[in-house]
N, C-alpha and C. Protein backbone atom coordinates (compact mmCIF):
# COMPACT_ATOMS: atom_id res chain seq x y z
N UNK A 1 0.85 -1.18 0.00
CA UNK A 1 0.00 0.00 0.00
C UNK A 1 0.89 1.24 0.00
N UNK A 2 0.20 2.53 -0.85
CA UNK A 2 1.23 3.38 -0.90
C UNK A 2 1.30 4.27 -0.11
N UNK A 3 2.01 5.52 0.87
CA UNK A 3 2.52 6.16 1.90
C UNK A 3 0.70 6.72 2.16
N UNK A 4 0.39 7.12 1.06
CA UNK A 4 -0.61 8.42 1.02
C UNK A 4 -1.90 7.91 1.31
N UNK A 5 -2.39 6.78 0.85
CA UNK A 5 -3.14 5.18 0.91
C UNK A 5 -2.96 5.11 2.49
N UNK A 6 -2.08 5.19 3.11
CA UNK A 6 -1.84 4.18 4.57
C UNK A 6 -2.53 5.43 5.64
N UNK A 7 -1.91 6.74 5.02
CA UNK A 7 -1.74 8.07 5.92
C UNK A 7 -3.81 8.09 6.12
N UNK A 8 -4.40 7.94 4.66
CA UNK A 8 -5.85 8.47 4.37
C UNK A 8 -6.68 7.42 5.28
N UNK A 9 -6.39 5.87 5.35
CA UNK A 9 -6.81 4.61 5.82
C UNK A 9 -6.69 4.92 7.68
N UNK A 10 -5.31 5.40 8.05
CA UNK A 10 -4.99 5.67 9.03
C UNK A 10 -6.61 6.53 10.17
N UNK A 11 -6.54 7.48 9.31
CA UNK A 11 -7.59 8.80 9.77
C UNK A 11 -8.48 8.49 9.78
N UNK A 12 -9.56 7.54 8.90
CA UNK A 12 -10.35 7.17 8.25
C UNK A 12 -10.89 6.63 9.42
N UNK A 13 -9.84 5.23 9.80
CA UNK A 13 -10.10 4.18 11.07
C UNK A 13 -10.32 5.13 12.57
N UNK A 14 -9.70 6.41 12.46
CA UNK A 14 -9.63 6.95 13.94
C UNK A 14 -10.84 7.98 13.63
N UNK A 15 -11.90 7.54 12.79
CA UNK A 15 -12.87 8.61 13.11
C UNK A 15 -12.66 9.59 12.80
N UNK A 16 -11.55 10.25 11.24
CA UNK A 16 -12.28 11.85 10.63
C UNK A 16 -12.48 11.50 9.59
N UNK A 17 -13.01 12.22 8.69
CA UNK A 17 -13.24 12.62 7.56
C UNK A 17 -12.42 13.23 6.90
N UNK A 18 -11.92 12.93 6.28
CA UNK A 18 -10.77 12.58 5.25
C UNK A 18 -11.32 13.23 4.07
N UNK A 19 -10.50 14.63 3.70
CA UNK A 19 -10.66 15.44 2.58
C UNK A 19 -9.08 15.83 1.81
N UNK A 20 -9.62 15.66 0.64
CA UNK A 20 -8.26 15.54 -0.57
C UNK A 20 -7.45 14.62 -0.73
N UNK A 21 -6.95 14.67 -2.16
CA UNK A 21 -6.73 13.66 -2.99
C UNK A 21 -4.95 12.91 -2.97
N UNK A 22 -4.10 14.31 -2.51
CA UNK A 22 -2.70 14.26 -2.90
C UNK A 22 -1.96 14.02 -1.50
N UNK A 23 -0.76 13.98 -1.61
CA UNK A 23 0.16 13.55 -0.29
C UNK A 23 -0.12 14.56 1.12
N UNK A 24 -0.41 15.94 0.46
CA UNK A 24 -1.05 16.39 1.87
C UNK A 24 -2.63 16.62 1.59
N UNK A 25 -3.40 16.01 2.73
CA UNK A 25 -4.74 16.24 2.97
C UNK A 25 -5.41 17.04 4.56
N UNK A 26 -6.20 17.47 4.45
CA UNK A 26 -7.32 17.37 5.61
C UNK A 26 -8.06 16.54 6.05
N UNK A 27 -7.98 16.31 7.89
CA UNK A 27 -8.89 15.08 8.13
C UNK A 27 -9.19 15.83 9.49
N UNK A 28 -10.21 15.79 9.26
CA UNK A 28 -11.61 16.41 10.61
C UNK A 28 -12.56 15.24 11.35
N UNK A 29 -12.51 15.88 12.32
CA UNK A 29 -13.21 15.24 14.03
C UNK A 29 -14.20 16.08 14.80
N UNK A 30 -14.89 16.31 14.49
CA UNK A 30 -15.90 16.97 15.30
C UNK A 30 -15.46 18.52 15.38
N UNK A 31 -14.67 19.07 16.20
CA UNK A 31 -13.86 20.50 16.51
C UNK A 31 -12.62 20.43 15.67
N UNK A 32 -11.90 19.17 15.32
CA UNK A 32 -10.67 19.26 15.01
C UNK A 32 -10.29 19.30 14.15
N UNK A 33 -9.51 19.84 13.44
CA UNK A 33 -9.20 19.81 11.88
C UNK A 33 -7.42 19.58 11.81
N UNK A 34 -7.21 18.31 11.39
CA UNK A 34 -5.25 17.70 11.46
C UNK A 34 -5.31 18.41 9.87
N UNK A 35 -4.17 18.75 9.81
CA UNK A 35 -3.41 18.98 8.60
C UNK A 35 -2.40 17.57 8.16
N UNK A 36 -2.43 16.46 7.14
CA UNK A 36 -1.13 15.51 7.40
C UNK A 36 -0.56 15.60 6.05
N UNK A 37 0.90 15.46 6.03
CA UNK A 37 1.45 15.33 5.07
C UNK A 37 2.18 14.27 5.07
N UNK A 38 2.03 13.04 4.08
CA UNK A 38 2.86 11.93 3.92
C UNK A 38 4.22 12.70 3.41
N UNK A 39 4.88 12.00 4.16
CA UNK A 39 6.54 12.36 3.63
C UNK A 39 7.78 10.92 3.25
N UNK A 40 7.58 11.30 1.78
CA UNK A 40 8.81 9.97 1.70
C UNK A 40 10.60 10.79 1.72
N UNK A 41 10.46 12.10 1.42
CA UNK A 41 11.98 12.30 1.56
C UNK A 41 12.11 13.66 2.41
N UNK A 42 12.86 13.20 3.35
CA UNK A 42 13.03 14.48 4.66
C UNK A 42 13.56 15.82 3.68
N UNK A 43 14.03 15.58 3.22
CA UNK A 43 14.25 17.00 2.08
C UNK A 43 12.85 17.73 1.90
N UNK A 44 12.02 17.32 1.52
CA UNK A 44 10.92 17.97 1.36
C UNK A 44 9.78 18.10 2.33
N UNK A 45 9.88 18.81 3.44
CA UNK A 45 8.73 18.83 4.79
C UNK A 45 8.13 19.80 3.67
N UNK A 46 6.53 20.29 4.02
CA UNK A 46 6.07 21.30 3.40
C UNK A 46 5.81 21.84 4.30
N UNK A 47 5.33 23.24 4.10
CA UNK A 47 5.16 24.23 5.24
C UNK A 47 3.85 23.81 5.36
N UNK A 48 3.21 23.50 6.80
CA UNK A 48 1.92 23.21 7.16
C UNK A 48 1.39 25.05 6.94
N UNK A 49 -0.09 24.23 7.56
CA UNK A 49 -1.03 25.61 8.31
C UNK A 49 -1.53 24.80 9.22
N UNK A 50 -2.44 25.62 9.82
CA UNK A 50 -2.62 25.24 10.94
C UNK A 50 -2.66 25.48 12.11
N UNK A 51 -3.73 24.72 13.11
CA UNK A 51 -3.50 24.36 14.83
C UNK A 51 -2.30 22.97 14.79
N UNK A 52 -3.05 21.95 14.03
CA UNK A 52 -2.69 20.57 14.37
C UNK A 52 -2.18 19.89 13.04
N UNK A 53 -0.90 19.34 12.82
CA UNK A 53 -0.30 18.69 11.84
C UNK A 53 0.11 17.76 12.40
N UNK A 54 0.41 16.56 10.91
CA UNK A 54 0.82 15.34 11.46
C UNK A 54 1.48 15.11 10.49
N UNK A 55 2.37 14.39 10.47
CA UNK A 55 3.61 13.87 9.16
C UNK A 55 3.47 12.58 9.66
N UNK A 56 3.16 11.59 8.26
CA UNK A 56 3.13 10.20 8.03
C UNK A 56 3.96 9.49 7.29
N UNK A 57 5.22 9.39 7.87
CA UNK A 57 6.45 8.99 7.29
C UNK A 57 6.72 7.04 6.86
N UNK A 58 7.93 6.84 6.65
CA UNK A 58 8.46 5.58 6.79
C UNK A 58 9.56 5.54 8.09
N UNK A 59 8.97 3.88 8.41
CA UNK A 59 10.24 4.07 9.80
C UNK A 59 11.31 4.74 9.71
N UNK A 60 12.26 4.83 8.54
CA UNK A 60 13.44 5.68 8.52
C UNK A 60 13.62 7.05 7.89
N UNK A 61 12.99 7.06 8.15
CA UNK A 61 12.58 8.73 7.72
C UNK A 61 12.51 9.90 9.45
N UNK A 62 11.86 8.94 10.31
CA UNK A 62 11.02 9.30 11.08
C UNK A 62 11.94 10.25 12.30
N UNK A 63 13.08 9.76 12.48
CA UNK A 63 13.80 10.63 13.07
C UNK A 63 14.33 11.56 12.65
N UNK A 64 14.78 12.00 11.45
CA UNK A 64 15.19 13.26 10.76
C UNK A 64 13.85 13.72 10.79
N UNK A 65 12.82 13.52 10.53
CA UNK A 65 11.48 14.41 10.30
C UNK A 65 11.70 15.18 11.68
N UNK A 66 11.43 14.53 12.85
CA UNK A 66 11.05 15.12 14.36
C UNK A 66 12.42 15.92 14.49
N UNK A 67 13.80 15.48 14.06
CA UNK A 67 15.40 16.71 13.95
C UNK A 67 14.70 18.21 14.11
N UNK A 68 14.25 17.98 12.28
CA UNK A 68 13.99 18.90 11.38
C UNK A 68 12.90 20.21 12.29
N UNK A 69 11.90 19.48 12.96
CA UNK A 69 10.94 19.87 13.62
C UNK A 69 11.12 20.62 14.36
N UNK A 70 11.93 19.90 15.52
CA UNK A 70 12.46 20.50 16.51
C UNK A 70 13.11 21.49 16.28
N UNK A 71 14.41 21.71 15.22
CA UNK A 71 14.65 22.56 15.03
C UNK A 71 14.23 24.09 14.50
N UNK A 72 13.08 23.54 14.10
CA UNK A 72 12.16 24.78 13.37
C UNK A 72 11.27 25.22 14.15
N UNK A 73 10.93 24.18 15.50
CA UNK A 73 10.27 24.71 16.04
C UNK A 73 8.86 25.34 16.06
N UNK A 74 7.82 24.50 14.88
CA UNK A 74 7.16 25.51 14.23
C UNK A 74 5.77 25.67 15.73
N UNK A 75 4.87 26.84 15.37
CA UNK A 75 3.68 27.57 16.46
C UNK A 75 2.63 26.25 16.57
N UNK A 76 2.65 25.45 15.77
CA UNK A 76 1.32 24.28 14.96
C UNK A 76 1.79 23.18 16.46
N UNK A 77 0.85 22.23 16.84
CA UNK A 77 1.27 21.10 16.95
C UNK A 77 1.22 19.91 16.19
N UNK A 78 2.67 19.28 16.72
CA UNK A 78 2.49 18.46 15.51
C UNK A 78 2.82 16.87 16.05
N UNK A 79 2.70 16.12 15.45
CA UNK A 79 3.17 14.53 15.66
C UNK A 79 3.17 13.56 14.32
N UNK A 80 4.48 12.63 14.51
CA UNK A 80 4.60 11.86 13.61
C UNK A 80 3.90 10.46 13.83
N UNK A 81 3.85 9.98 12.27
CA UNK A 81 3.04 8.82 12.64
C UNK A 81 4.04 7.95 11.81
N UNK A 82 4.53 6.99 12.06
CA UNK A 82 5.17 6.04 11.29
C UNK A 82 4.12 4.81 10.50
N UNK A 83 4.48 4.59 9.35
CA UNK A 83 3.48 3.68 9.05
C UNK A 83 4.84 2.58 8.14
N UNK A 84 4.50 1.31 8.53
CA UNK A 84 5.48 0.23 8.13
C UNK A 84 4.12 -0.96 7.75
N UNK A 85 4.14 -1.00 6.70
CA UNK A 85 2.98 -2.13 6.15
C UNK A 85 1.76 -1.74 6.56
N UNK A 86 0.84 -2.74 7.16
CA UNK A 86 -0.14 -2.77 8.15
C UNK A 86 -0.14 -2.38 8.95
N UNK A 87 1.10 -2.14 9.90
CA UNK A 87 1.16 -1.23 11.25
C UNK A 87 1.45 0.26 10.82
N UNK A 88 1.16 0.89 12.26
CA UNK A 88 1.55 2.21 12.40
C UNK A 88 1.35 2.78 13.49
N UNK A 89 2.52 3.67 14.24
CA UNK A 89 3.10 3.65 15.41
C UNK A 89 3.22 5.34 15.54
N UNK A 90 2.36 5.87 16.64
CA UNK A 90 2.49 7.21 16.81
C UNK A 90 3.91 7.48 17.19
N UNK A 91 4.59 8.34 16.67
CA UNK A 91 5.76 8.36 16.66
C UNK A 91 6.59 9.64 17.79
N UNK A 92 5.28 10.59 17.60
CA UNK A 92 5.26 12.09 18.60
C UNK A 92 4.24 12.31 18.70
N UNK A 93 3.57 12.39 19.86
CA UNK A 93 2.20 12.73 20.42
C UNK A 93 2.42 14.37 20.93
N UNK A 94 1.59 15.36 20.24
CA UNK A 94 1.80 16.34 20.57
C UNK A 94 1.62 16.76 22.15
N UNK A 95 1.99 17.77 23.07
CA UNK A 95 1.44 17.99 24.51
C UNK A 95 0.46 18.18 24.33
N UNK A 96 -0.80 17.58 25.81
CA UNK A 96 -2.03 18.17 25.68
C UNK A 96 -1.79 19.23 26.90
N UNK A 97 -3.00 19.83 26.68
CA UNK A 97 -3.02 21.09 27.07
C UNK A 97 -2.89 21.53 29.05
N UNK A 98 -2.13 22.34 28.96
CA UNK A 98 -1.34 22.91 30.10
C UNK A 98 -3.14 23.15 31.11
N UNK A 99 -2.72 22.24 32.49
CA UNK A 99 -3.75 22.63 33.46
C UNK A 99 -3.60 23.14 34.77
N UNK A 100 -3.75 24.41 35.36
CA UNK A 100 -3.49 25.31 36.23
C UNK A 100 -4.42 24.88 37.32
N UNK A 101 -4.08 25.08 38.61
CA UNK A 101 -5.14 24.54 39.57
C UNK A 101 -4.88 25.82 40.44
């Protein structure tokens, strides 16, 4: 199955709705709207938008992606998802949200 195939199947199974056709799509949840971009070569991250992004890589990809990240640091949250065949393994779970008492 191909990167973009696994990334759309992925979302699909976790309950959003899955909009567009190409390596990056939109997939919505009730309030939520993920931005994901399948990525086969760390050379090419695209610039998200966004609250919430996700990059759906190959196992070896997956640590230069989160490098890259970190270093950029971007305002979005984001998390990787590794996808290897049939499986697929959250790779960075973004923080949830800060609670003050």
């Amino acid at each position: 199955m191909r990167l973009v195939e696994q990334a759309r199947s992925i979302f699909a199974d976790l309950g959003y709705t899955v909009e567009g056709n190409g390596p990056e799509f939109r997939a919505e949840r009730e309030w939520k709207v993920v931005h994901v971009s399948t990525v086969l070569e760390t050379d090419d991250l695209p610039a998200p938008t966004g609250q919430f992004h996700c990059f759906v890589s190959r196992p070896e990809d997956a640590d230069e992606i989160e490098r890259r990240l970190r270093r950029q640091d971007p305002e979005y949250e984001w998390a990787i998802i590794v996808a290897d065949g049939d499986e697929y393994e959250v790779e960075r779970v973004p923080p949830g949200p800060t609670l003050t008492a």
